[in-house]
Protein backbone atom coordinates (compact mmCIF):
# COMPACT_ATOMS: atom_id res chain seq x y z
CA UNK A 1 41.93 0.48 -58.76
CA UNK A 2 43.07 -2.95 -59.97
CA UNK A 3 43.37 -6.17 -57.14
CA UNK A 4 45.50 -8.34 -58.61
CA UNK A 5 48.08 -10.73 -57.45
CA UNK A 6 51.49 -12.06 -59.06
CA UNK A 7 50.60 -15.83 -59.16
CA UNK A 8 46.91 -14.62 -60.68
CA UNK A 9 47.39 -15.70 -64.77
CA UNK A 10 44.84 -13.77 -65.90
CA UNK A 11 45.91 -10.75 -63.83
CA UNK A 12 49.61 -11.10 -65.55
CA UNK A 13 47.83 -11.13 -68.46
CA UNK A 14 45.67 -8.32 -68.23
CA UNK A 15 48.34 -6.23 -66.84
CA UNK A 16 49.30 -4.52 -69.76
CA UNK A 17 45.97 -3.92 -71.68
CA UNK A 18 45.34 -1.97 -67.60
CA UNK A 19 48.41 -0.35 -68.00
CA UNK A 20 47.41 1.06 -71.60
CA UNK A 21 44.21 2.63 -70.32
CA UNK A 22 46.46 4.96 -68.03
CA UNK A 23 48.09 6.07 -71.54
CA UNK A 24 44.64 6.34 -73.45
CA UNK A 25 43.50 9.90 -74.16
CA UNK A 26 40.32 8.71 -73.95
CA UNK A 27 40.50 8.33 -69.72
CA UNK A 28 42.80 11.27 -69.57
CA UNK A 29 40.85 12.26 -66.56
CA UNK A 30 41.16 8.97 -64.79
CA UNK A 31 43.35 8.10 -62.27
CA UNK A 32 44.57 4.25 -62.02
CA UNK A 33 46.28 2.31 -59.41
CA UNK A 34 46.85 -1.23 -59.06
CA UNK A 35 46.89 -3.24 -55.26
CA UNK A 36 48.88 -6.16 -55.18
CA UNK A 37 46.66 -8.80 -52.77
CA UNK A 38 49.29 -9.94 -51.24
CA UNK A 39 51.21 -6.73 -50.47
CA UNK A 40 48.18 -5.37 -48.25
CA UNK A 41 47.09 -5.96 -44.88
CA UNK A 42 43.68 -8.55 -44.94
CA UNK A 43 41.47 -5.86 -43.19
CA UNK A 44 41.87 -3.66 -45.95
CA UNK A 45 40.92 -6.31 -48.49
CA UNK A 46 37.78 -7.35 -46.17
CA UNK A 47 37.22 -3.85 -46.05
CA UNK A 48 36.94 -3.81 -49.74
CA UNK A 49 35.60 -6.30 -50.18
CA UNK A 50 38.16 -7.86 -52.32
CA UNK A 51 37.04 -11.64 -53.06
CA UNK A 52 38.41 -12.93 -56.35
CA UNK A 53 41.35 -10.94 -58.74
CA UNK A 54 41.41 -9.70 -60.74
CA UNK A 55 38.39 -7.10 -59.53
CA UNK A 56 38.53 -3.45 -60.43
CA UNK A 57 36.76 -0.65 -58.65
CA UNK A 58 35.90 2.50 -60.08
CA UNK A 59 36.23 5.23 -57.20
CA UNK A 60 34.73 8.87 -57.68
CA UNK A 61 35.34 11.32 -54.66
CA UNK A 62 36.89 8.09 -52.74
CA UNK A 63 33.26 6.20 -52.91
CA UNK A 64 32.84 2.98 -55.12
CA UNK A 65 30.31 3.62 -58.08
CA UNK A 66 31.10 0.15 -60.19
CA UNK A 67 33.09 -2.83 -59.88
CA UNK A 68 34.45 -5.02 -62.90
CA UNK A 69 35.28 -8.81 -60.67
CA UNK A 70 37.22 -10.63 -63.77
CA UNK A 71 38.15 -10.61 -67.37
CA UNK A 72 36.38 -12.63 -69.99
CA UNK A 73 39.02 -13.99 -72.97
CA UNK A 74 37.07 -12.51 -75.73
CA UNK A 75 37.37 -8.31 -75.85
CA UNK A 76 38.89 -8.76 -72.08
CA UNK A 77 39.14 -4.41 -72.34
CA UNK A 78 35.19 -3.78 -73.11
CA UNK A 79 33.75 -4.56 -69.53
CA UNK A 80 36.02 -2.31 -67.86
CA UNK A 81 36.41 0.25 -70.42
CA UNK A 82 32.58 0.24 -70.16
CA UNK A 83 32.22 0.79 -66.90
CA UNK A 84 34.47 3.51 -67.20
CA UNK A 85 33.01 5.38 -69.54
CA UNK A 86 29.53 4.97 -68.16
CA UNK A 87 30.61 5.50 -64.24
CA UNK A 88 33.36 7.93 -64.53
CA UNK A 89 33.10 9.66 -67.78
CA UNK A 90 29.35 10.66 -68.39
């Protein structure tokens, strides 16, 4: 699940490389979503504890088993495609 927010510049422009995982055969068997901060409720974010964006969380059987807070400018797809492959996919 991606936080992101509208005003958040590197979440704009991360947004598509995200989007293009969803479309990879590689994470065929991954599900992805993406939470708008400022659509939600606060509890939920505190309950999530949601404290930068962009963050991803990798869910399996609804329980967090990595987090990804950020994207670097160099490669910004390895540390998340890493965590996928290495939380959801092995």
């Amino acid at each position: 699940v991606s936080f992101s927010a509208s005003w958040c510049v590197p979440c704009v422009r991360f947004a598509p490389v995200y989007a293009a995982f969803a479309t990879n055969p590689e994470f065929s068997k991954v599900s992805f979503a993406t939470v708008d901060i400022d659509e939600v409720d606060d509890a939920i974010l505190d309950q999530v504890a949601i404290e930068t964006v962009p963050t991803f969380l990798l869910l399996r059987d609804g329980r967090e088993v990595s987090r990804v807070v950020g994207v670097t400018h160099k490669r910004p797809a390895s540390r998340l495609a890493s965590a996928i492959r290495k939380s959801l996919l092995s």
